[in-house]
Protein backbone atom coordinates (compact mmCIF):
# COMPACT_ATOMS: atom_id res chain seq x y z
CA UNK A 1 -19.30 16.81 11.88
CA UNK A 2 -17.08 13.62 11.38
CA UNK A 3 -13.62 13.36 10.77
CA UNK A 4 -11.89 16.24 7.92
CA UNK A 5 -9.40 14.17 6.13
CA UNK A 6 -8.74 16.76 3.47
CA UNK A 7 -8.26 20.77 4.21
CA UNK A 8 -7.83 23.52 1.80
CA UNK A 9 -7.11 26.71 3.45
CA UNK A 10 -6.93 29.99 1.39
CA UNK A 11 -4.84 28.14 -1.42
CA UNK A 12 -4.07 29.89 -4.90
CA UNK A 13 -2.12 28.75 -7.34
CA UNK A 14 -0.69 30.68 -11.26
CA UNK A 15 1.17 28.91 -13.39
CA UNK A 16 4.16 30.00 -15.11
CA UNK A 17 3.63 32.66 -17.22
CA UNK A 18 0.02 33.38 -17.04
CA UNK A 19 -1.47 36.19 -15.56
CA UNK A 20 -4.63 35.25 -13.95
CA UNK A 21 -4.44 33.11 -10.95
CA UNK A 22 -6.11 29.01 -12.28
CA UNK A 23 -6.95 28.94 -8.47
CA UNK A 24 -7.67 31.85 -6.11
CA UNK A 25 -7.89 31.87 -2.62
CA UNK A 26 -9.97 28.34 -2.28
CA UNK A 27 -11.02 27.30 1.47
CA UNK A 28 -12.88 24.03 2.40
CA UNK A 29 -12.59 20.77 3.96
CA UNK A 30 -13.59 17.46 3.49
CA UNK A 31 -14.82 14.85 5.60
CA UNK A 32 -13.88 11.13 5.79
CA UNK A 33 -16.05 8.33 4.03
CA UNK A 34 -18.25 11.38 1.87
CA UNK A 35 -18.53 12.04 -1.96
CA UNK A 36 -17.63 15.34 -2.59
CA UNK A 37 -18.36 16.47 -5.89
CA UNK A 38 -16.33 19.64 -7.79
CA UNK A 39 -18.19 20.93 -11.09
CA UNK A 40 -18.00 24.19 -13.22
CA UNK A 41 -17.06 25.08 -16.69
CA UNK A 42 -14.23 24.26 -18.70
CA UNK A 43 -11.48 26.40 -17.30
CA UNK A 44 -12.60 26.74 -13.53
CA UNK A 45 -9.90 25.33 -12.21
CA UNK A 46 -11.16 21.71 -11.50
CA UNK A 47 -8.15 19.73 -12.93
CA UNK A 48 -5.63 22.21 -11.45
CA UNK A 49 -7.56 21.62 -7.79
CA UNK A 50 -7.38 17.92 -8.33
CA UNK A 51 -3.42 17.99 -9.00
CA UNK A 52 -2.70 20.27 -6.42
CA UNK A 53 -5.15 18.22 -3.97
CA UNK A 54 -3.06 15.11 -4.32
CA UNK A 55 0.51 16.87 -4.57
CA UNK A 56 1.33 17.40 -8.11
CA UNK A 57 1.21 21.10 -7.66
CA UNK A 58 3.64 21.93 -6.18
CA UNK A 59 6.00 18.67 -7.21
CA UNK A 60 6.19 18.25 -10.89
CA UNK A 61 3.34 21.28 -11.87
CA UNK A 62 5.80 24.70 -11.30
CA UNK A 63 4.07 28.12 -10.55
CA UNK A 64 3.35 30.68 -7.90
CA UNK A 65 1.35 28.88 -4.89
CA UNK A 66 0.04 30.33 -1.55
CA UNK A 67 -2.59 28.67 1.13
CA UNK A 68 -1.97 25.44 2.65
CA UNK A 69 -3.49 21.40 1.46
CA UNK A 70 -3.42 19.38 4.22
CA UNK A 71 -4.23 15.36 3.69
CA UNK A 72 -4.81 13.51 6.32
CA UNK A 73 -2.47 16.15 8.68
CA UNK A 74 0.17 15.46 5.79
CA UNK A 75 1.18 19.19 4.53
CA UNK A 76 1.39 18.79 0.56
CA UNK A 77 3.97 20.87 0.35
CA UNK A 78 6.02 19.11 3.00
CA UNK A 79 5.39 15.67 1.83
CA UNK A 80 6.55 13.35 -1.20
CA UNK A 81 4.15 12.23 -3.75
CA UNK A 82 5.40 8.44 -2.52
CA UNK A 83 4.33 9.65 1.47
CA UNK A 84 0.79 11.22 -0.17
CA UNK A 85 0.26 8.54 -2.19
CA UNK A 86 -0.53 5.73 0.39
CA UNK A 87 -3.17 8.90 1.18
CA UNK A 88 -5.08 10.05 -1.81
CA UNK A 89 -4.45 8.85 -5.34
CA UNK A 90 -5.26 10.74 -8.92
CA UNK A 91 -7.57 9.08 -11.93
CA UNK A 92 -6.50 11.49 -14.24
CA UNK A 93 -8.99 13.45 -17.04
CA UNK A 94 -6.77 12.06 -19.98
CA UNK A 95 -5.83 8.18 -18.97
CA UNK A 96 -2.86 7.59 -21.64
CA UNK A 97 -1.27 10.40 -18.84
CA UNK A 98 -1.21 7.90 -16.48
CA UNK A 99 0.23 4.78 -17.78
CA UNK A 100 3.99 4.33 -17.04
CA UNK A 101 5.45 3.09 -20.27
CA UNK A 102 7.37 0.79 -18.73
CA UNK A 103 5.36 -2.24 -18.23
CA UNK A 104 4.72 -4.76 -21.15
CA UNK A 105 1.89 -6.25 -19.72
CA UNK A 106 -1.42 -5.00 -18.25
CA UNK A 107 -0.66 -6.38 -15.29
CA UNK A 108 2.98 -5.20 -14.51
CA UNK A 109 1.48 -1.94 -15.24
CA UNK A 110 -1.53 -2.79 -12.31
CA UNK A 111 2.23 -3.80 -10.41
CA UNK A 112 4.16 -0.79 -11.05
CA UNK A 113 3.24 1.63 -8.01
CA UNK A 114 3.45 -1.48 -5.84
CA UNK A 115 6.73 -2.49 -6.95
CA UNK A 116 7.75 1.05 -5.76
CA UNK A 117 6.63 0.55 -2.51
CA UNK A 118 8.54 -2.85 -2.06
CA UNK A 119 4.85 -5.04 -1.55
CA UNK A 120 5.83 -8.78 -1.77
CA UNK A 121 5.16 -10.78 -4.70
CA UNK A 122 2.90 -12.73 -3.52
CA UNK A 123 0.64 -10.25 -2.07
CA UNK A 124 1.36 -8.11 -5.55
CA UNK A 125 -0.15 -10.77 -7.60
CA UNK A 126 -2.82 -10.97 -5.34
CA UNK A 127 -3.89 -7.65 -5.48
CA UNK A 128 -3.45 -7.62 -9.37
CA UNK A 129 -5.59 -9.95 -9.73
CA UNK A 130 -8.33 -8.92 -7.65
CA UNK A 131 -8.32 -5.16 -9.34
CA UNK A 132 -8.30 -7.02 -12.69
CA UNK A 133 -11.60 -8.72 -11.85
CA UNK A 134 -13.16 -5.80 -9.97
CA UNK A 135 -11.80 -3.75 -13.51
CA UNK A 136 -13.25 -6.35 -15.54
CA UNK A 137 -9.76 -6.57 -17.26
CA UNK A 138 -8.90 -9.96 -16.31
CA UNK A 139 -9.03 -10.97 -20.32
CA UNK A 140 -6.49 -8.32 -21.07
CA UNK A 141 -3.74 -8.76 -18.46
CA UNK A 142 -1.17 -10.09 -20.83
CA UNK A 143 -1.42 -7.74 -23.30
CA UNK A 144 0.77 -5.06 -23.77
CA UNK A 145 -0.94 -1.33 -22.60
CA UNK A 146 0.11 0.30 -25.73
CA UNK A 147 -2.16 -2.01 -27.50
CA UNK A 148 -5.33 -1.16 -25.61
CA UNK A 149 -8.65 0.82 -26.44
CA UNK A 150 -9.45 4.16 -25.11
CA UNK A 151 -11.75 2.44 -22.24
CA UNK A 152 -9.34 -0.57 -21.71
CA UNK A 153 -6.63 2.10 -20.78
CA UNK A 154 -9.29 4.27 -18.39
CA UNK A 155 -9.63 0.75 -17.21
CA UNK A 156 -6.42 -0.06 -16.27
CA UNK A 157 -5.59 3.98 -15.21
CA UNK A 158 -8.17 3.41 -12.29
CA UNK A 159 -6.81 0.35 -11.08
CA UNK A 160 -3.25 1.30 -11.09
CA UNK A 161 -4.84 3.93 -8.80
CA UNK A 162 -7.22 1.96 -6.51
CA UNK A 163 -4.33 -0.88 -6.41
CA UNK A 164 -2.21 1.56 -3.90
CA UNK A 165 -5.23 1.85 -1.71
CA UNK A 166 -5.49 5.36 -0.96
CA UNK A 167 -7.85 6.53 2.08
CA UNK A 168 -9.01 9.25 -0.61
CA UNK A 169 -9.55 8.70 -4.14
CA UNK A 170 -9.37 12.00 -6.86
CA UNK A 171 -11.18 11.04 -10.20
CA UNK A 172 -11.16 13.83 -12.88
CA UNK A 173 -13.65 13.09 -15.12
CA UNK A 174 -12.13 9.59 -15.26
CA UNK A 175 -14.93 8.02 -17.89
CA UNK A 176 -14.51 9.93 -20.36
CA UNK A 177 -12.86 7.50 -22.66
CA UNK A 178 -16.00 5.22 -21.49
CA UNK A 179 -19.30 4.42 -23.08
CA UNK A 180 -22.46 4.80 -20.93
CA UNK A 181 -22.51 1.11 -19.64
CA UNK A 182 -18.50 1.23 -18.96
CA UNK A 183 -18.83 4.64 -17.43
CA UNK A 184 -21.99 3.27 -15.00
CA UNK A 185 -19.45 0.13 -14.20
CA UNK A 186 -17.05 2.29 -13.31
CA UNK A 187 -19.27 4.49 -11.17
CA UNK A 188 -20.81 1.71 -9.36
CA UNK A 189 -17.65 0.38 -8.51
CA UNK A 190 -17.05 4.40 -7.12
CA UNK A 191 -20.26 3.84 -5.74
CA UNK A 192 -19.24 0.62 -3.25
CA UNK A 193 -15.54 1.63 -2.63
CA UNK A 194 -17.18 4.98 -0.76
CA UNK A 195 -20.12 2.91 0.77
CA UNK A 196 -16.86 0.95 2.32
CA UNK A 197 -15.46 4.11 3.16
CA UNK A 198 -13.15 5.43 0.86
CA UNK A 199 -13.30 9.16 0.37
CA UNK A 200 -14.30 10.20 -3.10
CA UNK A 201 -13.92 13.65 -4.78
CA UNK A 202 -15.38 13.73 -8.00
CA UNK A 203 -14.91 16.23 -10.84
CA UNK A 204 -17.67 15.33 -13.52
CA UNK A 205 -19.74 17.30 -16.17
CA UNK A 206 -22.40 14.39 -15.90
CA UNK A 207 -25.21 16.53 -13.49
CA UNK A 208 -27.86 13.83 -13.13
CA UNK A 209 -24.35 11.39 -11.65
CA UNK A 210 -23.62 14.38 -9.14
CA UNK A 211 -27.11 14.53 -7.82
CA UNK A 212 -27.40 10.98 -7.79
CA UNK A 213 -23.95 10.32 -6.03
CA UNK A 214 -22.62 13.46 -3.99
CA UNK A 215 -23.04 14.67 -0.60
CA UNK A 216 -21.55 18.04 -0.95
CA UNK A 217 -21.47 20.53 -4.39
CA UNK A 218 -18.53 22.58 -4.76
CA UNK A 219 -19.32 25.23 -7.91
CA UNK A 220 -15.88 26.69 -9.28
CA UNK A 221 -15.62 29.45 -11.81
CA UNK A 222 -12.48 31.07 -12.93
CA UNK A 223 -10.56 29.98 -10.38
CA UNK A 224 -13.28 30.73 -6.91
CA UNK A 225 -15.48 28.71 -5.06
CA UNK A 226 -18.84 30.04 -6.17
CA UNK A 227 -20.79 27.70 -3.45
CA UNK A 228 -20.40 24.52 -1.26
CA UNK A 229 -23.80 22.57 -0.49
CA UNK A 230 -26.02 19.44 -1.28
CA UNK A 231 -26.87 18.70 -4.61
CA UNK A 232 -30.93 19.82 -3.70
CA UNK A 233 -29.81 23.44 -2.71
CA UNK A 234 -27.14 23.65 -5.57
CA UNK A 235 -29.33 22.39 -8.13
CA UNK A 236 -32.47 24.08 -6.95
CA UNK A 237 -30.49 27.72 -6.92
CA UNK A 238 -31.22 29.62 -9.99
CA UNK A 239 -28.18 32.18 -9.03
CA UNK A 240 -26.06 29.28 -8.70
CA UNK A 241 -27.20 27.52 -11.85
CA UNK A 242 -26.54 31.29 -13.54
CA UNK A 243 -22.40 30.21 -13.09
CA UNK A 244 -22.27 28.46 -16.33
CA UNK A 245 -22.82 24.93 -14.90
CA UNK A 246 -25.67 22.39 -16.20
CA UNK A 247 -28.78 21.03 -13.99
CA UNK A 248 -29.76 17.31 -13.76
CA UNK A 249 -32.74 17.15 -16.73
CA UNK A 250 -35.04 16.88 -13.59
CA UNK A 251 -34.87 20.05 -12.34
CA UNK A 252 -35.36 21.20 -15.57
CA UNK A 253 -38.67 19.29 -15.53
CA UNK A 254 -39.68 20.16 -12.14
CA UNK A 255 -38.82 24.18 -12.53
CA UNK A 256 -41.23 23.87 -16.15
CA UNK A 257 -44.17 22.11 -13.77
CA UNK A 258 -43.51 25.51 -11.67
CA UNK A 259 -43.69 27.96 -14.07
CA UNK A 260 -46.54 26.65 -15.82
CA UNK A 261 -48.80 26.15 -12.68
CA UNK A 262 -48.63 22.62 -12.74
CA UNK A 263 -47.04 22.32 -9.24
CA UNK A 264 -45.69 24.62 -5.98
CA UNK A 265 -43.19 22.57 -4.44
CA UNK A 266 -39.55 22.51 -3.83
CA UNK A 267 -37.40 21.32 -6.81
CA UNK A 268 -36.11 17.85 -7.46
CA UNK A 269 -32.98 16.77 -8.52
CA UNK A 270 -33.29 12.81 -8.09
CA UNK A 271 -35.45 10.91 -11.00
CA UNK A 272 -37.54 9.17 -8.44
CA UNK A 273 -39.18 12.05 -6.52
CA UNK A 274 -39.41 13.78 -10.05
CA UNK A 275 -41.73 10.92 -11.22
CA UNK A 276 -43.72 11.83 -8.26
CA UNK A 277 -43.95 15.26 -8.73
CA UNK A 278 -45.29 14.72 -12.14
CA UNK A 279 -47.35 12.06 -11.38
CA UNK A 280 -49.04 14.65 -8.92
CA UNK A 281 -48.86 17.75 -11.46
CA UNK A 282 -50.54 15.30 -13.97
CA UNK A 283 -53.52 14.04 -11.75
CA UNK A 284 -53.92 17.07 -10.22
């Protein structure tokens, strides 16, 4: 097992004035350089795990919390969102959330977090500049964020993120705002940042991505962890599947090949071994 970078131990969390707990007694770790991928329905509890994962809950989110985050030995609770922050960052679900509002240009926005951190100039508008070309924003720099498309701003959200260099990176369904191509930029840029080893945890409803991308599943509903394993055995689970989550279109194909006849193997969440299988079924 390598290093565990991020620890959740038996952590619930209610906000104020509900009833039912939007996280209930949620244990697991994670381990340093994977992609670990959260998924469930709308109303598991994903974007509450994300906030509380990277301090928000209990900081600026108020409600009843129990259990225990720990990021890289930093105790949430214990620690500022400026000491976590140099940690683990946040692409929020809803980007115009993360803008500051203070900036007129793109790139004093890229600037802002750090400004707050008292980085030199000259080493700020290096990094700018470097997360505008990885961003592919570099034409919009000088224009003012309120003036920006949807995707410009999920643009410029996840490089105000990745800017601050966080060990662990938190992205919340962070394309939505995103065509297909943008959102496939984006993911490949996910893709080489954790290939470099930065720690990703993913929330995304996009199940052929998760297959594709994640090490370890985690399956939420209302609240609990339902199950923790590789995409193959999540996927390839009809009770898991039952908890209201979608399957990559493959397995879908591959379970159809089963129950007609066609084929007796294992299930297949990855397109390439599912072109296989077929091929096989179809030749028989």
């Amino acid at each position: 097992m390598g290093k565990v970078v991020l620890e959740v131990k038996d952590f619930c969390f209610r906000y104020r004035e509900t009833k039912r707990k939007a996280l209930n007694k949620l244990s697991f770790s994670v381990e340093e350089g994977s992609f670990f991928c959260i998924i469930g329905a709308n109303g598991s509890g994903k974007s509450t795990l994300c906030n509380a994962l990277v301090g928000l809950i209990p900081h600026y989110f108020v409600g009843k919390m129990s259990g225990e985050i720990f990021v890289e030995g930093l105790k949430i609770e214990d620690s500022s969102i400026a000491e976590l922050s140099s940690q683990i960052g946040l692409v929020f679900q809803n980007p115009f959330n993360q803008l500051s509002y203070t900036a007129g240009t793109v790139e004093e926005e890229l600037a802002y977090g750090l400004g707050n951190r008292g980085v030199a100039r000259e080493e700020m508008i290096e990094k700018v500049a470097h997360v505008a070309k990885l961003m592919r924003i570099e034409h919009i720099v000088n224009k003012n964020p309120l003036e920006l498309s949807g995707g410009q701003v999920q643009r410029v959200a996840f490089g105000s993120t990745f800017i601050m260099e966080p060990k662990i990176l938190v992205l919340d369904e962070c394309t939505t705002q995103l065509d297909p191509l943008g959102s496939e930029e984006i993911f490949n840029i996910v893709k080489e940042l954790n290939q470099k080893g930065i720690t990703v945890i993913m929330v995304d409803h996009d199940m052929e991505r998760v297959a594709r991308c994640a090490d370890k599943v985690m399956v939420l509903e209302q609240g609990k962890i339902v199950a923790i394993d590789t995409p193959k055995n999540i996927f390839g689970n009809p009770e898991i599947v039952a908890h209201n989550i979608g399957v990559p279109d493959f397995v879908t194909i591959c379970q159809e090949l089963r129950n007609k006849g066609y084929t007796n193997k294992e299930i297949e969440v990855m397109e390439e071994q599912t072109v296989e299988l077929v091929k096989e079924a179809l030749i028989g």
